[in-house]
N, C-alpha and C. Protein backbone atom coordinates (compact mmCIF):
# COMPACT_ATOMS: atom_id res chain seq x y z
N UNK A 1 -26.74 -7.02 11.12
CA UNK A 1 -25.54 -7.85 11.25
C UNK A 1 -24.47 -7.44 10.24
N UNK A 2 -24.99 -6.98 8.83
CA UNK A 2 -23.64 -6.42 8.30
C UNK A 2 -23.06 -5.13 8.49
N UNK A 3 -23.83 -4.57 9.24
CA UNK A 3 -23.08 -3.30 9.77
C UNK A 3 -21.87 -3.62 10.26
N UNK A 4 -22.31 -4.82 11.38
CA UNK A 4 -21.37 -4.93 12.43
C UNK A 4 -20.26 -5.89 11.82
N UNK A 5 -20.20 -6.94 11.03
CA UNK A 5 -18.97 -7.25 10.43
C UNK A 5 -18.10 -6.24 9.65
N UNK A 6 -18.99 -4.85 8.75
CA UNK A 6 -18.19 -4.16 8.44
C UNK A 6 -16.91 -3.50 9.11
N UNK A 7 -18.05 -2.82 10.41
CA UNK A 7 -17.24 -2.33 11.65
C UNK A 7 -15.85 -3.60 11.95
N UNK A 8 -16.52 -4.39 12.24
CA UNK A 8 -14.93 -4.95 12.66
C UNK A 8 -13.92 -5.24 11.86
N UNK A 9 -14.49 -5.42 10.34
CA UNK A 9 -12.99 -5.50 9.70
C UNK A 9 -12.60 -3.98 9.60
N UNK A 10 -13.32 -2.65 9.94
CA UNK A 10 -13.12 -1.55 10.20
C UNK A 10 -11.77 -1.54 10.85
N UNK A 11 -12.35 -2.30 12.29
CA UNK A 11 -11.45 -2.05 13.85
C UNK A 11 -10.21 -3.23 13.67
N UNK A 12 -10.25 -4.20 12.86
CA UNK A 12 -9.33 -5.25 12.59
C UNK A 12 -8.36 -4.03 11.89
N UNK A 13 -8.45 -3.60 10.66
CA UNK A 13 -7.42 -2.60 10.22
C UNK A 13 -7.47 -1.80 10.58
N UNK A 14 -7.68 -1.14 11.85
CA UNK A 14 -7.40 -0.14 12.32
C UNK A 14 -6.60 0.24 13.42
N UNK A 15 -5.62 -1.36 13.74
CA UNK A 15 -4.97 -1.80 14.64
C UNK A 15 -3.57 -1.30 14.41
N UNK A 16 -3.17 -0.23 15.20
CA UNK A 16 -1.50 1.00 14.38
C UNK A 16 -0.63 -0.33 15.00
N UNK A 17 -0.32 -1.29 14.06
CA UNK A 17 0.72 -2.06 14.19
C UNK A 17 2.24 -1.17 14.48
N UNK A 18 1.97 -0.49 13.75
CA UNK A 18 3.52 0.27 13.47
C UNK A 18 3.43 1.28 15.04
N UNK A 19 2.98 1.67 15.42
CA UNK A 19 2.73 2.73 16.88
C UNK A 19 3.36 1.44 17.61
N UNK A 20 2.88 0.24 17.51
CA UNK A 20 2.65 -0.40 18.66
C UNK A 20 3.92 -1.08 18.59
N UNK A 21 4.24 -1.71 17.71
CA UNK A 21 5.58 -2.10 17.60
C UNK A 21 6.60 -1.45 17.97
N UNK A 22 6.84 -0.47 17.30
CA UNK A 22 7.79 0.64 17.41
C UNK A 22 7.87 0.87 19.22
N UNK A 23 6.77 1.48 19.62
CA UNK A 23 6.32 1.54 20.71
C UNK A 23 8.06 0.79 21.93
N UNK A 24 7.05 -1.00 21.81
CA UNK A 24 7.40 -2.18 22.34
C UNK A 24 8.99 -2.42 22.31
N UNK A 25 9.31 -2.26 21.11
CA UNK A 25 10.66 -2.75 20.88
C UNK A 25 11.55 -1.01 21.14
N UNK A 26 11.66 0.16 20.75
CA UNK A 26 12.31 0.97 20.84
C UNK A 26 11.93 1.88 21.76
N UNK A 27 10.60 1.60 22.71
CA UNK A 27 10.18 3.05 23.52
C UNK A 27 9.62 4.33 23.05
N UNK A 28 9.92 4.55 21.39
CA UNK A 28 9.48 6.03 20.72
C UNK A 28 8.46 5.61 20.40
N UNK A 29 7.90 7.01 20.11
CA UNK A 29 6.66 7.15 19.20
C UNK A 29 7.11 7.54 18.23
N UNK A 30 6.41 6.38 17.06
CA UNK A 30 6.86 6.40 15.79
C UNK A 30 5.58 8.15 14.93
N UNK A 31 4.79 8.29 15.60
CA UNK A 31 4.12 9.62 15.09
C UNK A 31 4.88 10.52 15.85
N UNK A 32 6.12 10.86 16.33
CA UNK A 32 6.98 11.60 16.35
C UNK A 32 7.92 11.57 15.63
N UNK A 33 8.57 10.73 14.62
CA UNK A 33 9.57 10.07 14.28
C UNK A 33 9.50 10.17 12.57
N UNK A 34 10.70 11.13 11.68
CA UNK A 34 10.60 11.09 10.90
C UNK A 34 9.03 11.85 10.03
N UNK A 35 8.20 10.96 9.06
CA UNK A 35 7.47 11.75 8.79
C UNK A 35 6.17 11.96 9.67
N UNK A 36 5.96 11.16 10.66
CA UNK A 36 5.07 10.91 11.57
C UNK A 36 3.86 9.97 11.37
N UNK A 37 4.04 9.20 9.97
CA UNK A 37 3.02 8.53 9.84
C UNK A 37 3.58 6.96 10.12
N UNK A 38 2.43 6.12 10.31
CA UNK A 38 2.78 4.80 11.22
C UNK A 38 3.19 3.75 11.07
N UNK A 39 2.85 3.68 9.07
CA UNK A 39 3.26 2.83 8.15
C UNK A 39 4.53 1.91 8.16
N UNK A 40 4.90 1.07 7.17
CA UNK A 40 6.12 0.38 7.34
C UNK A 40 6.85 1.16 6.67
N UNK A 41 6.61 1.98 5.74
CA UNK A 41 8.40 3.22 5.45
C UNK A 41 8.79 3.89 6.03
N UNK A 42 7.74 4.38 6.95
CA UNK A 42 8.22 5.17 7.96
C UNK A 42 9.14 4.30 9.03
N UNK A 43 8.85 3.56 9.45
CA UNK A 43 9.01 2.91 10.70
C UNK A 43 10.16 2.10 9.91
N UNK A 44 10.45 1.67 8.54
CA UNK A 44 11.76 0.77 7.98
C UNK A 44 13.35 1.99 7.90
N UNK A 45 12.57 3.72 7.28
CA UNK A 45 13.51 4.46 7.71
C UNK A 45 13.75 5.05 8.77
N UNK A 46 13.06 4.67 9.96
CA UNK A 46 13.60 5.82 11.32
C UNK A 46 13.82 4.86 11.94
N UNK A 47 12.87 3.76 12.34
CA UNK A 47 13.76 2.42 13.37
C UNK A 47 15.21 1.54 12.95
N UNK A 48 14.12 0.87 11.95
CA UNK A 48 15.09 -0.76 11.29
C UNK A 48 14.22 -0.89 10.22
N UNK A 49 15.17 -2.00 9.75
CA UNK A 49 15.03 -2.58 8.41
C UNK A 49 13.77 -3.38 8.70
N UNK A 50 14.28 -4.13 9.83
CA UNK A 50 13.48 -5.69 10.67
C UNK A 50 12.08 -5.00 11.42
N UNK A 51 12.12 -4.19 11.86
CA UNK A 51 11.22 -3.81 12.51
C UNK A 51 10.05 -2.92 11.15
N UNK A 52 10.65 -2.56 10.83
CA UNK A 52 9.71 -1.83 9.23
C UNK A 52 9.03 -3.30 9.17
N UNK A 53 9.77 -4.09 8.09
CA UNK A 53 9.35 -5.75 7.53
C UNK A 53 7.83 -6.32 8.51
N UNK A 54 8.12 -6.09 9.61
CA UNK A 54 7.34 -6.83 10.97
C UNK A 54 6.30 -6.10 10.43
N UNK A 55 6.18 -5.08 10.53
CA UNK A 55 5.01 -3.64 10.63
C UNK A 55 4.17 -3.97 8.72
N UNK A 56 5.29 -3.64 8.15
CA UNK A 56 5.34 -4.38 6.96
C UNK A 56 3.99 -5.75 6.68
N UNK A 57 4.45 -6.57 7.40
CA UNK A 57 3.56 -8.22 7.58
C UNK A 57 2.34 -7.98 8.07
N UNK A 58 2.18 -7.32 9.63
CA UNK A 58 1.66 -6.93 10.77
C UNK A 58 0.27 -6.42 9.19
N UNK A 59 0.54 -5.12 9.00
CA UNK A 59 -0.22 -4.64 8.35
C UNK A 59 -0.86 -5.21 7.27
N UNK A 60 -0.42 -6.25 6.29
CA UNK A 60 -0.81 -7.02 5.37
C UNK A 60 -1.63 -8.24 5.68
N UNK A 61 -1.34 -8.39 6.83
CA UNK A 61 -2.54 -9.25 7.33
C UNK A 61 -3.95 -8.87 8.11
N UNK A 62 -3.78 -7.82 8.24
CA UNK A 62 -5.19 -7.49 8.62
C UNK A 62 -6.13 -7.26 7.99
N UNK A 63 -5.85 -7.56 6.77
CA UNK A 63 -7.63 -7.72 6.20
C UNK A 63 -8.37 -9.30 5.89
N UNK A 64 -6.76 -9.48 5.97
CA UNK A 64 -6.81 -11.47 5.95
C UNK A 64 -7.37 -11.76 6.89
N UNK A 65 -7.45 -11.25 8.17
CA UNK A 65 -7.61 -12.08 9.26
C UNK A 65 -9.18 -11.65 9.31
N UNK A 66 -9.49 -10.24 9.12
CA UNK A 66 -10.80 -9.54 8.77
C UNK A 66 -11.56 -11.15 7.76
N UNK A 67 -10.88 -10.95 6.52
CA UNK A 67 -11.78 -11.95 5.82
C UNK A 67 -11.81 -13.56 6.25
N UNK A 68 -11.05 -14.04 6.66
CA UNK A 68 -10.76 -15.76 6.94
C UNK A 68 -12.18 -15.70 8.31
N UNK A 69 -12.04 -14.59 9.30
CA UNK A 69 -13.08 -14.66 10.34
C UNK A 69 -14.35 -14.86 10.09
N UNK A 70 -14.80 -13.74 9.24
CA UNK A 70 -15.87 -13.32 8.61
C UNK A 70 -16.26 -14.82 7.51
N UNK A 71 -15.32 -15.32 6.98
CA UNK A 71 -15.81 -16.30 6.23
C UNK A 71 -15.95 -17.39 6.75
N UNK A 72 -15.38 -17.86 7.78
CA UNK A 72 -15.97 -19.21 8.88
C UNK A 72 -16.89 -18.69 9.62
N UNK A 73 -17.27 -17.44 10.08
CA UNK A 73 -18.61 -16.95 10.24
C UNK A 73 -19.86 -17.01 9.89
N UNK A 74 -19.88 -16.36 8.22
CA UNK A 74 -20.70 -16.26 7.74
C UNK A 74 -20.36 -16.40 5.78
N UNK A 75 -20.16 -17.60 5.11
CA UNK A 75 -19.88 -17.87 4.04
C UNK A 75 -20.69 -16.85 3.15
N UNK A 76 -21.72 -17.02 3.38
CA UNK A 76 -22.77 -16.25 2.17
C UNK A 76 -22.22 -14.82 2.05
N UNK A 77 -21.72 -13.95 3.19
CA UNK A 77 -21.74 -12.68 3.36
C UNK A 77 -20.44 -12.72 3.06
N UNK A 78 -19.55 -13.37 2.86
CA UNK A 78 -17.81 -13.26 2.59
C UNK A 78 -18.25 -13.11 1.10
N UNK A 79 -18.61 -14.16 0.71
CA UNK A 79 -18.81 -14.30 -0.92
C UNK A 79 -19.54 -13.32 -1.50
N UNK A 80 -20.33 -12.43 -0.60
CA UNK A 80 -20.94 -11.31 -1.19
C UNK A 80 -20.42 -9.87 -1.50
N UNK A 81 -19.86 -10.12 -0.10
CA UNK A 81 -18.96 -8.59 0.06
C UNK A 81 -17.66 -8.35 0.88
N UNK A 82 -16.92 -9.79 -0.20
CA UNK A 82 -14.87 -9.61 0.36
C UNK A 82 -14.64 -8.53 0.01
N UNK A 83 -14.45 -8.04 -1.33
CA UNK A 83 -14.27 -6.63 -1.50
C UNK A 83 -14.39 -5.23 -0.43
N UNK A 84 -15.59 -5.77 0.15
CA UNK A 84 -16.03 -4.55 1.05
C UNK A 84 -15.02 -4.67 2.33
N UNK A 85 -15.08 -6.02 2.53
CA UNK A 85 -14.45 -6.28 4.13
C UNK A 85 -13.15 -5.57 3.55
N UNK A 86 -12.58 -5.74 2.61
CA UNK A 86 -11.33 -5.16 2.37
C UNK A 86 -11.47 -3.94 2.11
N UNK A 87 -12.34 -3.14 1.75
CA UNK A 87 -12.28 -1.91 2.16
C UNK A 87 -12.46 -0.94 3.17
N UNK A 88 -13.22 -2.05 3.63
CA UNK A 88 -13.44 -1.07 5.30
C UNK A 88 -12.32 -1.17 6.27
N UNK A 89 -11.58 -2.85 5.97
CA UNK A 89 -10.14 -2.72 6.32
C UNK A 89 -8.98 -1.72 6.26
N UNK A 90 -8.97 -1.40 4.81
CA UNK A 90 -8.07 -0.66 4.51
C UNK A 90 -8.49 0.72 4.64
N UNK A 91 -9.44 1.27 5.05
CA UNK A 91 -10.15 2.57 5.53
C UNK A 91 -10.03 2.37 7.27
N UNK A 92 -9.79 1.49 7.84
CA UNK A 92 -9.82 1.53 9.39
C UNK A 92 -8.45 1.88 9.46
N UNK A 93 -7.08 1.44 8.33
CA UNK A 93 -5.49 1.22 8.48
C UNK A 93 -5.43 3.05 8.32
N UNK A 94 -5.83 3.67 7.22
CA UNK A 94 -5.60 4.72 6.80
C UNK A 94 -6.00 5.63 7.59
N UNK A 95 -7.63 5.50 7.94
CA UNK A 95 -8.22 6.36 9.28
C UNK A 95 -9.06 6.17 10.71
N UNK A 96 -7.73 5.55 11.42
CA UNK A 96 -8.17 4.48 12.25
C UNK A 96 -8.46 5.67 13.92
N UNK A 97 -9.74 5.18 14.09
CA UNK A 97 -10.56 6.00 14.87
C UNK A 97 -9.56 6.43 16.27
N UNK A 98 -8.54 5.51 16.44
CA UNK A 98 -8.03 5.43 18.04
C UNK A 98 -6.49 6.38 17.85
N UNK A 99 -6.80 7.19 16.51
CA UNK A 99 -5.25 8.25 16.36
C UNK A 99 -5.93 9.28 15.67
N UNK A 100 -7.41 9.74 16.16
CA UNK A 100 -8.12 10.86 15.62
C UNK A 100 -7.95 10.72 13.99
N UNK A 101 -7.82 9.39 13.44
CA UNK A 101 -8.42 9.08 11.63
C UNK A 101 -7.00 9.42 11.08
N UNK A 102 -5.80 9.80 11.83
CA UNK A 102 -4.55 9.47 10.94
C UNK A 102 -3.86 8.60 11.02
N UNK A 103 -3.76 7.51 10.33
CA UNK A 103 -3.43 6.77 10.28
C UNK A 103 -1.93 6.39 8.94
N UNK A 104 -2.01 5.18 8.50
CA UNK A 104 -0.96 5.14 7.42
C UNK A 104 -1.48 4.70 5.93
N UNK A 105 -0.90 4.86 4.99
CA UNK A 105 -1.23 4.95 3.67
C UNK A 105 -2.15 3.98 2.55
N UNK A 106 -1.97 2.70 3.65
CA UNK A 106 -2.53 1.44 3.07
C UNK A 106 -2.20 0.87 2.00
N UNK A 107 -1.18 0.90 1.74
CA UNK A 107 0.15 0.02 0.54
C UNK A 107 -0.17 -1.40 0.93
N UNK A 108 0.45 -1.19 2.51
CA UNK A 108 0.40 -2.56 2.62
C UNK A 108 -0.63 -3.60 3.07
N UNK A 109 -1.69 -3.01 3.25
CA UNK A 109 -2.72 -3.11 4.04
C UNK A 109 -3.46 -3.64 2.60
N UNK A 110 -3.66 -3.38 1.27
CA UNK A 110 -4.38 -3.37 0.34
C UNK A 110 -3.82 -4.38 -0.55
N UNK A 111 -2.46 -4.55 -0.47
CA UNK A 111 -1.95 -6.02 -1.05
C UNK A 111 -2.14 -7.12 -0.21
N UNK A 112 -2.04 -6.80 1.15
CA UNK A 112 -2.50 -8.40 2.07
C UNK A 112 -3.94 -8.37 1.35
N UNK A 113 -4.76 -7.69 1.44
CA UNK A 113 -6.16 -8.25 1.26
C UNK A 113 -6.16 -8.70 0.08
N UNK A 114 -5.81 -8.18 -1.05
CA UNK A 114 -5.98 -8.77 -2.38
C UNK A 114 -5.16 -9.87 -2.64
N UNK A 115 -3.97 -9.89 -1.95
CA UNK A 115 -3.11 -11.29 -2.32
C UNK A 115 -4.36 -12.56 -1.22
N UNK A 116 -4.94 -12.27 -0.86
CA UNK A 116 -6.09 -13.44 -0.33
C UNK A 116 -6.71 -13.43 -1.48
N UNK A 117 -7.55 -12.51 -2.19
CA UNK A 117 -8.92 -13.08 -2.87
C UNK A 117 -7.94 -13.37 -4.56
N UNK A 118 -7.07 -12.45 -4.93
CA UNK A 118 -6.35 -12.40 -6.07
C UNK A 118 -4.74 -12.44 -6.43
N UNK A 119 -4.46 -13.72 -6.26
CA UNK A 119 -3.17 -14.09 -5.87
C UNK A 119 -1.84 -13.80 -6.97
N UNK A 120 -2.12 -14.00 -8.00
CA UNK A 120 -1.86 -13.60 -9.57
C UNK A 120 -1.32 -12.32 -9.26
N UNK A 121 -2.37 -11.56 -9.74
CA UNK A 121 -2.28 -10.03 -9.72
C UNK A 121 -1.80 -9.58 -8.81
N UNK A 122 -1.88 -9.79 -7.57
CA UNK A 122 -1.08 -9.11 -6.37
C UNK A 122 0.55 -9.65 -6.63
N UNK A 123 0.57 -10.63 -6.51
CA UNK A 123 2.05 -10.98 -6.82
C UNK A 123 2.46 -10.04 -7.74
N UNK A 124 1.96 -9.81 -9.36
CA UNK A 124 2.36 -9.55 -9.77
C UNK A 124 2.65 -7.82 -9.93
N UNK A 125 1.51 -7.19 -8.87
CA UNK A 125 1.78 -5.96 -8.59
C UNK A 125 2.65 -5.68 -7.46
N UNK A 126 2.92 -6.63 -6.34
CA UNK A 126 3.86 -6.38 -5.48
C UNK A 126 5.74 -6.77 -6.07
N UNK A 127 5.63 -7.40 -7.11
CA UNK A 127 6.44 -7.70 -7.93
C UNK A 127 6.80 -6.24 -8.23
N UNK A 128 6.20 -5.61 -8.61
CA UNK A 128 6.44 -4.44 -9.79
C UNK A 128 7.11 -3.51 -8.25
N UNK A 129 6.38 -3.49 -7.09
CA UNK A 129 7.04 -2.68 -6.31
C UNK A 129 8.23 -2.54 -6.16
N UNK A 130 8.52 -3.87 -5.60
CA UNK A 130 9.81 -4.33 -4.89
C UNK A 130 10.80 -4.31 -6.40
N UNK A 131 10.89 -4.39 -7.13
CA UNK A 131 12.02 -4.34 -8.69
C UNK A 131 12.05 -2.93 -8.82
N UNK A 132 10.65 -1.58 -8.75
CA UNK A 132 10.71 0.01 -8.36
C UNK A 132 11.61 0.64 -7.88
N UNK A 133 11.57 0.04 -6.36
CA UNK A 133 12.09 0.57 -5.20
C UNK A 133 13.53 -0.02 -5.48
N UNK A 134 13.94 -1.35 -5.55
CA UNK A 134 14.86 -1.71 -6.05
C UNK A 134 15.92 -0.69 -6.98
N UNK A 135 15.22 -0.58 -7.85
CA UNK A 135 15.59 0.24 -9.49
C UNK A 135 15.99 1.95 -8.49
N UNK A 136 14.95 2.61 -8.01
CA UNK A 136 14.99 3.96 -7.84
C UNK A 136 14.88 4.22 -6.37
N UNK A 137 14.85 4.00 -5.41
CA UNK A 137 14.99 3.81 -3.70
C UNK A 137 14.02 4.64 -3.78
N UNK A 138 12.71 4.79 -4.58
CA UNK A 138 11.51 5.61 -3.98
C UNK A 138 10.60 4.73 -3.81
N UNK A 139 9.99 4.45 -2.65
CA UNK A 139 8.90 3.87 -2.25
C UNK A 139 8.04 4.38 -2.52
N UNK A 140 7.59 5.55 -2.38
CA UNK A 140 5.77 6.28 -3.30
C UNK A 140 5.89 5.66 -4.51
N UNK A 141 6.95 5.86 -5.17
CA UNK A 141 6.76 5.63 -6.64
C UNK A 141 6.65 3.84 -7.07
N UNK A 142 7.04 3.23 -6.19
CA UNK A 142 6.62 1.69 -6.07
C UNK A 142 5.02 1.62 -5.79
N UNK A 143 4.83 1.88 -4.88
CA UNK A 143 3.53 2.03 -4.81
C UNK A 143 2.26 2.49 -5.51
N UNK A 144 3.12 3.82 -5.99
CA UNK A 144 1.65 4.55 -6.97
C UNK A 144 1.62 3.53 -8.00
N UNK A 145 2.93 3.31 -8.58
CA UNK A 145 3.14 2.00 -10.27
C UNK A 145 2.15 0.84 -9.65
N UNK A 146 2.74 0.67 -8.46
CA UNK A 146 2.24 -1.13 -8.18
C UNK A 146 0.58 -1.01 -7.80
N UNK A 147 0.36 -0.20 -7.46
CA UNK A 147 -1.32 -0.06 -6.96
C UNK A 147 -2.30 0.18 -8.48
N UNK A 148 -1.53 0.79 -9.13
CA UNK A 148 -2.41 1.17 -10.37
C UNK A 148 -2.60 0.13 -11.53
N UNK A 149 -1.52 -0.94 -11.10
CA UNK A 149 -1.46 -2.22 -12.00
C UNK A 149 -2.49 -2.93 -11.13
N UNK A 150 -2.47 -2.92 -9.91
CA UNK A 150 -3.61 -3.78 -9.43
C UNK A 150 -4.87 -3.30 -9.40
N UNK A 151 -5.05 -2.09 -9.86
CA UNK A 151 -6.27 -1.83 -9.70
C UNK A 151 -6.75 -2.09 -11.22
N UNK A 152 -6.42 -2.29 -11.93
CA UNK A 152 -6.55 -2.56 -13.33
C UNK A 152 -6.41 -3.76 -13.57
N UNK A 153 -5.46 -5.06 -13.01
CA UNK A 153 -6.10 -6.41 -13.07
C UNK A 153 -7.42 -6.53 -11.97
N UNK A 154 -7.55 -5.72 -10.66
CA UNK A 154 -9.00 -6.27 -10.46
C UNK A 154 -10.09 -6.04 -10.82
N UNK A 155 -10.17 -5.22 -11.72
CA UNK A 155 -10.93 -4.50 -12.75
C UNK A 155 -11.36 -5.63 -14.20
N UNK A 156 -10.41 -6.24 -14.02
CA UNK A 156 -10.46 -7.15 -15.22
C UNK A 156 -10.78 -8.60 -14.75
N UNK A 157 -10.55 -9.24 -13.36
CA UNK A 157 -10.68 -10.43 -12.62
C UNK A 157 -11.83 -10.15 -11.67
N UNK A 158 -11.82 -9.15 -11.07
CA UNK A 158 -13.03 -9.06 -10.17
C UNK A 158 -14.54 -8.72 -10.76
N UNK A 159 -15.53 -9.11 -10.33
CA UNK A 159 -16.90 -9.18 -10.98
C UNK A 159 -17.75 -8.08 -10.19
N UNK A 160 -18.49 -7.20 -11.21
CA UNK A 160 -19.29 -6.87 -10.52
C UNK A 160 -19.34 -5.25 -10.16
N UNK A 161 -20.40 -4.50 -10.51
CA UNK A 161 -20.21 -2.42 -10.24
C UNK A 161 -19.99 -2.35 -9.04
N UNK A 162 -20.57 -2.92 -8.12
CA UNK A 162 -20.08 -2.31 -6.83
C UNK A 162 -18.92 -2.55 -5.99
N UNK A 163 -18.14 -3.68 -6.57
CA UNK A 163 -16.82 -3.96 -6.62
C UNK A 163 -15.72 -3.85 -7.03
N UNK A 164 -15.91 -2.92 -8.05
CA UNK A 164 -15.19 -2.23 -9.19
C UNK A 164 -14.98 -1.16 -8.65
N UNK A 165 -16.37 -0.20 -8.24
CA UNK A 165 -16.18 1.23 -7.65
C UNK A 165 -15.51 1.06 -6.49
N UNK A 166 -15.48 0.23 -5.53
CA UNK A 166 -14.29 0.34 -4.16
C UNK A 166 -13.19 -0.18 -4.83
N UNK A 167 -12.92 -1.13 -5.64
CA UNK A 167 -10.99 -1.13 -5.81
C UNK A 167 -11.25 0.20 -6.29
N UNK A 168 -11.99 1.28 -6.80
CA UNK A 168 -11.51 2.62 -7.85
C UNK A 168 -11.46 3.63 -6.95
N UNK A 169 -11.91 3.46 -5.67
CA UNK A 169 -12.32 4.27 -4.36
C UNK A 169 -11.02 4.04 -3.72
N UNK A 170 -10.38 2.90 -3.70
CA UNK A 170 -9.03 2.87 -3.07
C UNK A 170 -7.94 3.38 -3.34
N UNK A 171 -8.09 3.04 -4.53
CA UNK A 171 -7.13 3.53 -5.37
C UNK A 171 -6.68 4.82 -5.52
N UNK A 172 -8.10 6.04 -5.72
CA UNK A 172 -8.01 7.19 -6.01
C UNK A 172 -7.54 7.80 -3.75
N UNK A 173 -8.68 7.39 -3.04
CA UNK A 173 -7.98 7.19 -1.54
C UNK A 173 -6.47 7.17 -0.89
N UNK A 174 -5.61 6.21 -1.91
CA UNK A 174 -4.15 5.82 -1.21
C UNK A 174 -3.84 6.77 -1.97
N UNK A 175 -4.00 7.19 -3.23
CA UNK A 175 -3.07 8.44 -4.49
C UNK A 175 -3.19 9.33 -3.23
N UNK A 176 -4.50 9.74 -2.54
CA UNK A 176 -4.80 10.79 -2.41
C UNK A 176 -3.87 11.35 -1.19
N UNK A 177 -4.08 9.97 -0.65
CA UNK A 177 -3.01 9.96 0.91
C UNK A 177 -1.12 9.81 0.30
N UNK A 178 -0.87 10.03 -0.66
CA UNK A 178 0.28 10.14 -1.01
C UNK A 178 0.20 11.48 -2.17
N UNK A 179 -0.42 12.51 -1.72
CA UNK A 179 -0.01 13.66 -2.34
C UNK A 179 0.86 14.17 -2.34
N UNK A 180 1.72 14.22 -1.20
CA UNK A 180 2.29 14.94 -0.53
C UNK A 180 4.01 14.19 -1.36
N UNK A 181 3.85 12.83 -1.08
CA UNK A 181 5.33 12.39 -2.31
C UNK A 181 4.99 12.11 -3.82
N UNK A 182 3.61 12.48 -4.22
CA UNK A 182 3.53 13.07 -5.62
C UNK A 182 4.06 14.08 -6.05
N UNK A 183 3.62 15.26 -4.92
CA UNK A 183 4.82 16.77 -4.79
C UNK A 183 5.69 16.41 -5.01
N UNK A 184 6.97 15.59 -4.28
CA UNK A 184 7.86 15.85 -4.12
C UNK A 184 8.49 15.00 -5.68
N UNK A 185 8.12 14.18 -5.52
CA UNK A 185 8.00 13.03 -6.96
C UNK A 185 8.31 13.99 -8.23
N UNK A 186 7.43 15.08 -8.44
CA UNK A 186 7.15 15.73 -9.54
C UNK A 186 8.71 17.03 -9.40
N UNK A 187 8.63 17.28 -8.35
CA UNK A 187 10.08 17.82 -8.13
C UNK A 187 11.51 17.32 -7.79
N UNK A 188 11.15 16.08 -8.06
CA UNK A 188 12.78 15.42 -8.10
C UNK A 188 12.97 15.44 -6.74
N UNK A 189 12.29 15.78 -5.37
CA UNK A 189 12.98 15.72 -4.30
C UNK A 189 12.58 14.43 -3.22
N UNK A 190 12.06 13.85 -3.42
CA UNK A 190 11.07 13.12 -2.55
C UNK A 190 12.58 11.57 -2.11
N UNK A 191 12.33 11.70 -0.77
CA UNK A 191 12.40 11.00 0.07
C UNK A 191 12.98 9.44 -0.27
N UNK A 192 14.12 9.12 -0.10
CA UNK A 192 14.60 7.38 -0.87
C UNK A 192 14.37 6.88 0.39
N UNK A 193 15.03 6.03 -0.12
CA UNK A 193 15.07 4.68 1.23
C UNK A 193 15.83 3.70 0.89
N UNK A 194 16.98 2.90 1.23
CA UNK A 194 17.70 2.08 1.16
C UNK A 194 16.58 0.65 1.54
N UNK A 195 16.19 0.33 0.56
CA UNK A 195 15.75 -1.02 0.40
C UNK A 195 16.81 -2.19 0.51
């Protein structure tokens, strides 16, 4: 049985909000579009502002909905392994089986889940984003700052080795899936965005 709750908060975040949206409202394919990935920066710079935001939400709630299920389900197994549901979440967003495992970066996908179990700290790391991006119109660089502050208050609030090693698994995971605007980051060229 915990296979199979894993799997579905798997298939819960692995739902390309941003494909599908994009899709619905404009007709394109947003993995044609810009950098081709499905995320809400992508989809806030090639569609809309409004339609990013949606994709934006869309995505931040799917590990919520993963955990709130799972915990009127089965209490004992929420309380054992939220952490996990949120990682297999945010591993279904990033490499979600139904776009051959490319998926999007899990920014946002990794603050919905933690603003459920750790409300503090997420605020206060999605805080740090949005004042980033604000300050410098780079979204990687909101992200890499704001993810690394949260992975270091859940390090300090969350209990427990095997809960420690997946926020450290995510963490090093989303860096990894943002190499590519670390490059550019490190060369002054990388990509703004009118926030």
């Amino acid at each position: 049985m915990e296979y199979l709750f894993f799997a579905f908060a798997y298939l819960i975040g692995s739902i390309p909000f941003g494909l599908i949206i994009t899709k619905i409202l404009t007709g394109k394919n947003i993995t044609k579009e810009g950098s081709g990935n499905i995320g809400a920066t992508n989809v806030f710079r090639t569609v809309s502002k409004k339609t990013g935001a949606l994709v934006l939400l869309l995505d931040a709630i799917k590990p919520i909905i993963a955990l709130i299920i799972i915990k009127n389900y089965d209490i004992e197994f929420f309380e054992k392994y939220k952490v996990a549901i949120i990682f297999f979440s945010i591993i279904g967003h990033i490499y979600p089986v139904w776009l051959k495992f490319k998926g999007g970066k899990g920014v946002a996908t990794l603050f919905g889940g933690f603003l459920f179990l750790e409300p503090y700290s997420s605020i206060l790391s999605i805080t740090t984003w949005v004042l980033t991006v604000k300050v410098t119109k780079l979204s990687s660089l909101g992200a890499l700052i704001s993810i690394f502050i949260l992975t270091i208050a859940n390090f300090i609030f969350i209990d427990g080795g095997f809960n420690k090693t997946l926020i450290l698994l995510l963490m090093i995971i989303i860096y990894f899936k943002h190499k590519e605007n670390i490059k550019r980051l490190i060369n002054r060229n990388e990509n703004k965005i009118d926030f």
